[in-house]
C-alpha atoms as a PDB file:
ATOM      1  CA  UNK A   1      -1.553   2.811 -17.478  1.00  0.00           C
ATOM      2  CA  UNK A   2       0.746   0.274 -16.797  1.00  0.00           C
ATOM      3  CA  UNK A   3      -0.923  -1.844 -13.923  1.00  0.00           C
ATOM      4  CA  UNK A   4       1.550  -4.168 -14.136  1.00  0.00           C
ATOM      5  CA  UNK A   5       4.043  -1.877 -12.746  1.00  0.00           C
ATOM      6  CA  UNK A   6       1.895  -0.140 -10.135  1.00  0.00           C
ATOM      7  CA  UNK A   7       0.703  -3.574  -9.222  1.00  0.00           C
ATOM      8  CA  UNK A   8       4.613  -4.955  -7.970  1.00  0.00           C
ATOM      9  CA  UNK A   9       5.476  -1.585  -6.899  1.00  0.00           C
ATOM     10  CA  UNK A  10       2.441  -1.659  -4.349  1.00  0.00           C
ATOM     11  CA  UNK A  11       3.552  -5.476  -3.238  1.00  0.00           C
ATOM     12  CA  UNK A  12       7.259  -4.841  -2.734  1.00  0.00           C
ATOM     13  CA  UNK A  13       5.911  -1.543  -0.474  1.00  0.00           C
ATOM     14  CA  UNK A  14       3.355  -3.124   1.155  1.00  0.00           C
ATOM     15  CA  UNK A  15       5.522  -6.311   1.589  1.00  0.00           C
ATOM     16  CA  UNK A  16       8.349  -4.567   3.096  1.00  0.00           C
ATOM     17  CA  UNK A  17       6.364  -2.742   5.396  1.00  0.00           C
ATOM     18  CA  UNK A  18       4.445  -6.241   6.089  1.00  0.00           C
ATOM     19  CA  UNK A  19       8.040  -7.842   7.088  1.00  0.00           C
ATOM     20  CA  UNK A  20       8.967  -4.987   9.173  1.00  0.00           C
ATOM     21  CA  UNK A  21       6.127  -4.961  10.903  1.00  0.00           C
ATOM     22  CA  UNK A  22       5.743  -8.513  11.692  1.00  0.00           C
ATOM     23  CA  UNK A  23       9.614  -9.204  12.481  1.00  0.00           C
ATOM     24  CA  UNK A  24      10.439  -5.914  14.654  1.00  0.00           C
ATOM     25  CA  UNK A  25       8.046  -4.429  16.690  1.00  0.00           C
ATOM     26  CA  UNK A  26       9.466  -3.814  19.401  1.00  0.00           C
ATOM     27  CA  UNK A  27      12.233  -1.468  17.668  1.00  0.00           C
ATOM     28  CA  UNK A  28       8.992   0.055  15.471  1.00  0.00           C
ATOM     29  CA  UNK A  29       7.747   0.996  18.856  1.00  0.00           C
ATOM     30  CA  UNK A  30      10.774   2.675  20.855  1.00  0.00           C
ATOM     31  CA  UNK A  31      11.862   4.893  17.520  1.00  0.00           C
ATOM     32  CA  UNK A  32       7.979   5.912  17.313  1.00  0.00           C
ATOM     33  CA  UNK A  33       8.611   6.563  21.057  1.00  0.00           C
ATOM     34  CA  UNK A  34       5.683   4.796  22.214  1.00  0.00           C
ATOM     35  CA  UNK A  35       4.867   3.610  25.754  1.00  0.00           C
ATOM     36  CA  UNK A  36       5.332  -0.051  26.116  1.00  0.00           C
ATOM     37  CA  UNK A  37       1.723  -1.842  26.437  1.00  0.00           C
ATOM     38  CA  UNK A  38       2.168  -5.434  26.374  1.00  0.00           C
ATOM     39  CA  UNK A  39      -0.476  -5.389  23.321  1.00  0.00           C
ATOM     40  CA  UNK A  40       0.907  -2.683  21.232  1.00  0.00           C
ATOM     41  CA  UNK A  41       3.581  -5.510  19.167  1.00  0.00           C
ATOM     42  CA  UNK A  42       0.915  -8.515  19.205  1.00  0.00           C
ATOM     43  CA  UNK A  43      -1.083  -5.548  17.249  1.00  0.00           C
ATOM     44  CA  UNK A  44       1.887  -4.103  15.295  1.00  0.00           C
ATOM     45  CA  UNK A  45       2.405  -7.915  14.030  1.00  0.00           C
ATOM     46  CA  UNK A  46      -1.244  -8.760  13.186  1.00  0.00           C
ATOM     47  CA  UNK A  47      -1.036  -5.604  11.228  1.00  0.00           C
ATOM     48  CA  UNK A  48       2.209  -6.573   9.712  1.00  0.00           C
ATOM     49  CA  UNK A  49       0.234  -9.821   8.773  1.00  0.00           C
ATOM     50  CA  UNK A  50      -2.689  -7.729   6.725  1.00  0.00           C
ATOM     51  CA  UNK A  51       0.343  -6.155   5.177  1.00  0.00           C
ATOM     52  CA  UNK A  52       1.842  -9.179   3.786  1.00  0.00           C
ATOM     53  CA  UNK A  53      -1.081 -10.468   3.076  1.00  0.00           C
ATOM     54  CA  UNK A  54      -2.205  -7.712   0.695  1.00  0.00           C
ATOM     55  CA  UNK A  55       1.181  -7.615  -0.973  1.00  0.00           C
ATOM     56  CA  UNK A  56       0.537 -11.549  -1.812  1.00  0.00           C
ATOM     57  CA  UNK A  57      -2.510 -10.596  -3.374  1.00  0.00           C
ATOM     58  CA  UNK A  58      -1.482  -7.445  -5.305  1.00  0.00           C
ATOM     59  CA  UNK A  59       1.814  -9.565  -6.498  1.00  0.00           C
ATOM     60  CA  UNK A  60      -0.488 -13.032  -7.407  1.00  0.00           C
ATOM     61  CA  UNK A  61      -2.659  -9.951  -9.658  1.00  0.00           C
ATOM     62  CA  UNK A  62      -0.087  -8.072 -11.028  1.00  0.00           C
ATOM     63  CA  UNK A  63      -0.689 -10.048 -14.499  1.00  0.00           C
ATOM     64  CA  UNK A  64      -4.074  -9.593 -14.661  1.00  0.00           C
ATOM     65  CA  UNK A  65      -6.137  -7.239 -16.465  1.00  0.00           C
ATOM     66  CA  UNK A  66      -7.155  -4.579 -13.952  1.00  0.00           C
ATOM     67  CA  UNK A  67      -9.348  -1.533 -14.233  1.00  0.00           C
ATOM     68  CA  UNK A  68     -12.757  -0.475 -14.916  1.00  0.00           C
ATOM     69  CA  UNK A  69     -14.851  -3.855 -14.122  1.00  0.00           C
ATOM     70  CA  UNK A  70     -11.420  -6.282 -14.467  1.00  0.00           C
ATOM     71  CA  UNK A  71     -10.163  -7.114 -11.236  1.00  0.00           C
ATOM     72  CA  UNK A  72     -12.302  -4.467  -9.578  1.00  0.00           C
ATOM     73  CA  UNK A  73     -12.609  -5.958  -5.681  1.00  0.00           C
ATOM     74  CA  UNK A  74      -8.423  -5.464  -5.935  1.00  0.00           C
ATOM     75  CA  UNK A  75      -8.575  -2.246  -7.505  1.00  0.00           C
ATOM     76  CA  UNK A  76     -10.767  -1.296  -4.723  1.00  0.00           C
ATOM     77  CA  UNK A  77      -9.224  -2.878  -1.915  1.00  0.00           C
ATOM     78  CA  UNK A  78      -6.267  -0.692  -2.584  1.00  0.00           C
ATOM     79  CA  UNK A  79      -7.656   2.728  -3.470  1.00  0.00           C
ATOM     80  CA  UNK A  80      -9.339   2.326  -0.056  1.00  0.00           C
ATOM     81  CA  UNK A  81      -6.134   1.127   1.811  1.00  0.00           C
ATOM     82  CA  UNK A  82      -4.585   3.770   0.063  1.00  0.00           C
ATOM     83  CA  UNK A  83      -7.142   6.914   0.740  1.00  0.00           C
ATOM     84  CA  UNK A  84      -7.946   6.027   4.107  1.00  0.00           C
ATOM     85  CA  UNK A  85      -3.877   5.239   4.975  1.00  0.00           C
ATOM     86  CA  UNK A  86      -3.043   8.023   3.280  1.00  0.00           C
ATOM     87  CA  UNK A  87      -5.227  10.878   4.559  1.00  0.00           C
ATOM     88  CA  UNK A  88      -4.411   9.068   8.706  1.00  0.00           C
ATOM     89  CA  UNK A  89      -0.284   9.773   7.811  1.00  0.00           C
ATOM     90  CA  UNK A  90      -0.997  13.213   6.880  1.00  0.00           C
ATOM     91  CA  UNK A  91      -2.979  14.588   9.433  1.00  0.00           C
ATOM     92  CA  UNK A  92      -0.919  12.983  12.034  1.00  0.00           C
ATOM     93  CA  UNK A  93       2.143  14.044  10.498  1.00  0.00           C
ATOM     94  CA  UNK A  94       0.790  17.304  10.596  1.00  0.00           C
ATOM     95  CA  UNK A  95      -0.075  17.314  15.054  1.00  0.00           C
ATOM     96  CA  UNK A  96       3.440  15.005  15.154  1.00  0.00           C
ATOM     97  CA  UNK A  97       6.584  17.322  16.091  1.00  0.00           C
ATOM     98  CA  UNK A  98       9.239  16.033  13.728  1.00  0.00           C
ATOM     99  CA  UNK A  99       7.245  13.667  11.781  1.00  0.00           C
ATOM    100  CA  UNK A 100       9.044  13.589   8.304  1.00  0.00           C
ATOM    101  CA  UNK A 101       8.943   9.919   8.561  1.00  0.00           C
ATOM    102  CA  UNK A 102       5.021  10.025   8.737  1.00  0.00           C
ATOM    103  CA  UNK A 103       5.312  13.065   5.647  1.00  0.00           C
ATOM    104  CA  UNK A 104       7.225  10.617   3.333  1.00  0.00           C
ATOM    105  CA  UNK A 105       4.928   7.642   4.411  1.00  0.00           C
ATOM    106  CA  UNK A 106       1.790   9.933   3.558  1.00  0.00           C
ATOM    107  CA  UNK A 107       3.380  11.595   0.204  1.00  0.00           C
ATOM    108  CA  UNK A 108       3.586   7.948  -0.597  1.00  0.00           C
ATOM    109  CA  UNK A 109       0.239   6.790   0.420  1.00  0.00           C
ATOM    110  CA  UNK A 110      -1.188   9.345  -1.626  1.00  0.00           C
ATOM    111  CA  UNK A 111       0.829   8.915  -4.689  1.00  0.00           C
ATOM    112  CA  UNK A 112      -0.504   4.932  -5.038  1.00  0.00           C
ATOM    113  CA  UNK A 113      -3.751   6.203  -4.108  1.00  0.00           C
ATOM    114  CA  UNK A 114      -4.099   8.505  -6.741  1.00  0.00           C
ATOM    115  CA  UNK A 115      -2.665   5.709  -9.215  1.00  0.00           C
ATOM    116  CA  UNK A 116      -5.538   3.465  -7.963  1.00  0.00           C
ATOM    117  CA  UNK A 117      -7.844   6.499  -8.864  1.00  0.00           C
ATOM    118  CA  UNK A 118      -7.148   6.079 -12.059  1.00  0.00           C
ATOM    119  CA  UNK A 119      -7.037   2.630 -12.330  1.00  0.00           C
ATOM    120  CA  UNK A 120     -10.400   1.999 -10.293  1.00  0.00           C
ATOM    121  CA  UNK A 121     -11.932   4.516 -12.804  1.00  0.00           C
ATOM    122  CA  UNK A 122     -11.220   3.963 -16.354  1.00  0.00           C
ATOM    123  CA  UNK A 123     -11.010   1.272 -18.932  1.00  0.00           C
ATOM    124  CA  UNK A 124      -7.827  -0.497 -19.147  1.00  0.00           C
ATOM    125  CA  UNK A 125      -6.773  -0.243 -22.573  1.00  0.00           C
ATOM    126  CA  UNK A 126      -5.072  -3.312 -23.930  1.00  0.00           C
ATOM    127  CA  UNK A 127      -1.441  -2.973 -25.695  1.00  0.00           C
ATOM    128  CA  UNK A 128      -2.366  -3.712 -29.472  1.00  0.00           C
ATOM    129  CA  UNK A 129       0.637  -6.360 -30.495  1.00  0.00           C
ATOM    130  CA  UNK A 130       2.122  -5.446 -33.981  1.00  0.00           C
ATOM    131  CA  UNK A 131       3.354  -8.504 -35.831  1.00  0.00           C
ATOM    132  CA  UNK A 132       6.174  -7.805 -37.702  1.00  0.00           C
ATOM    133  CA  UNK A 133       6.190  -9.920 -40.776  1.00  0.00           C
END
């Protein structure tokens, strides 16, 4: 599998979500329709934080080998993120009366998580480099 790939695409989610988060909470809040509690955007924006912080580290190890025991505390990091985020979007999507924003969010939760599966789980196999000559 082609961590590399799964690696940035994971970052650039995570790091847009981070930004969003951190930058507009208040506008997160009134489209989710939630009641305005003076803590709700310091939390929305601490979370935004944890976002941006785990796309750092998923973009600073998208080079390295990762799977099996390479890299394993960030493989692991983000199947959990992944399984546990995943599995909270879909059952409140499912109790949430036109939540196809939460569906998408969960579809794509799951998707990475299942990549992670599969990279948390087997041996990464190295490219083998063919020298022309």
């Amino acid at each position: 599998m082609n961590t590399k790939l799964l690696m940035t695409s994971s970052a650039i989610v995570l790091g847009i979500t981070g930004l969003l988060l951190s930058f507009l909470p208040q506008e997160i809040l009134e489209y989710a329709g939630a009641s305005s509690v003076v803590l709700f955007p310091i939390f929305l924006q601490l979370l935004g934080a944890a976002y941006l912080g785990f796309a750092m580290l998923n973009w600073m190890a998208k080079g390295n080998l990762i799977g099996g025991i390479y890299s394993r505390p960030v493989a692991i990091g983000n199947l959990a993120h992944f399984v546990i985020g995943g599995l909270a979007l879909l059952k409140s999507a499912s109790t949430v009366p036109d939540g196809t924003a939460m569906w998408i969010a969960g579809a794509v939760y799951t998707i990475f998580a299942a990549l992670f599966a599969v990279v948390t789980f087997t041996h990464p196999i190295k490219e083998v480099q063919t020298s022309k000559a």
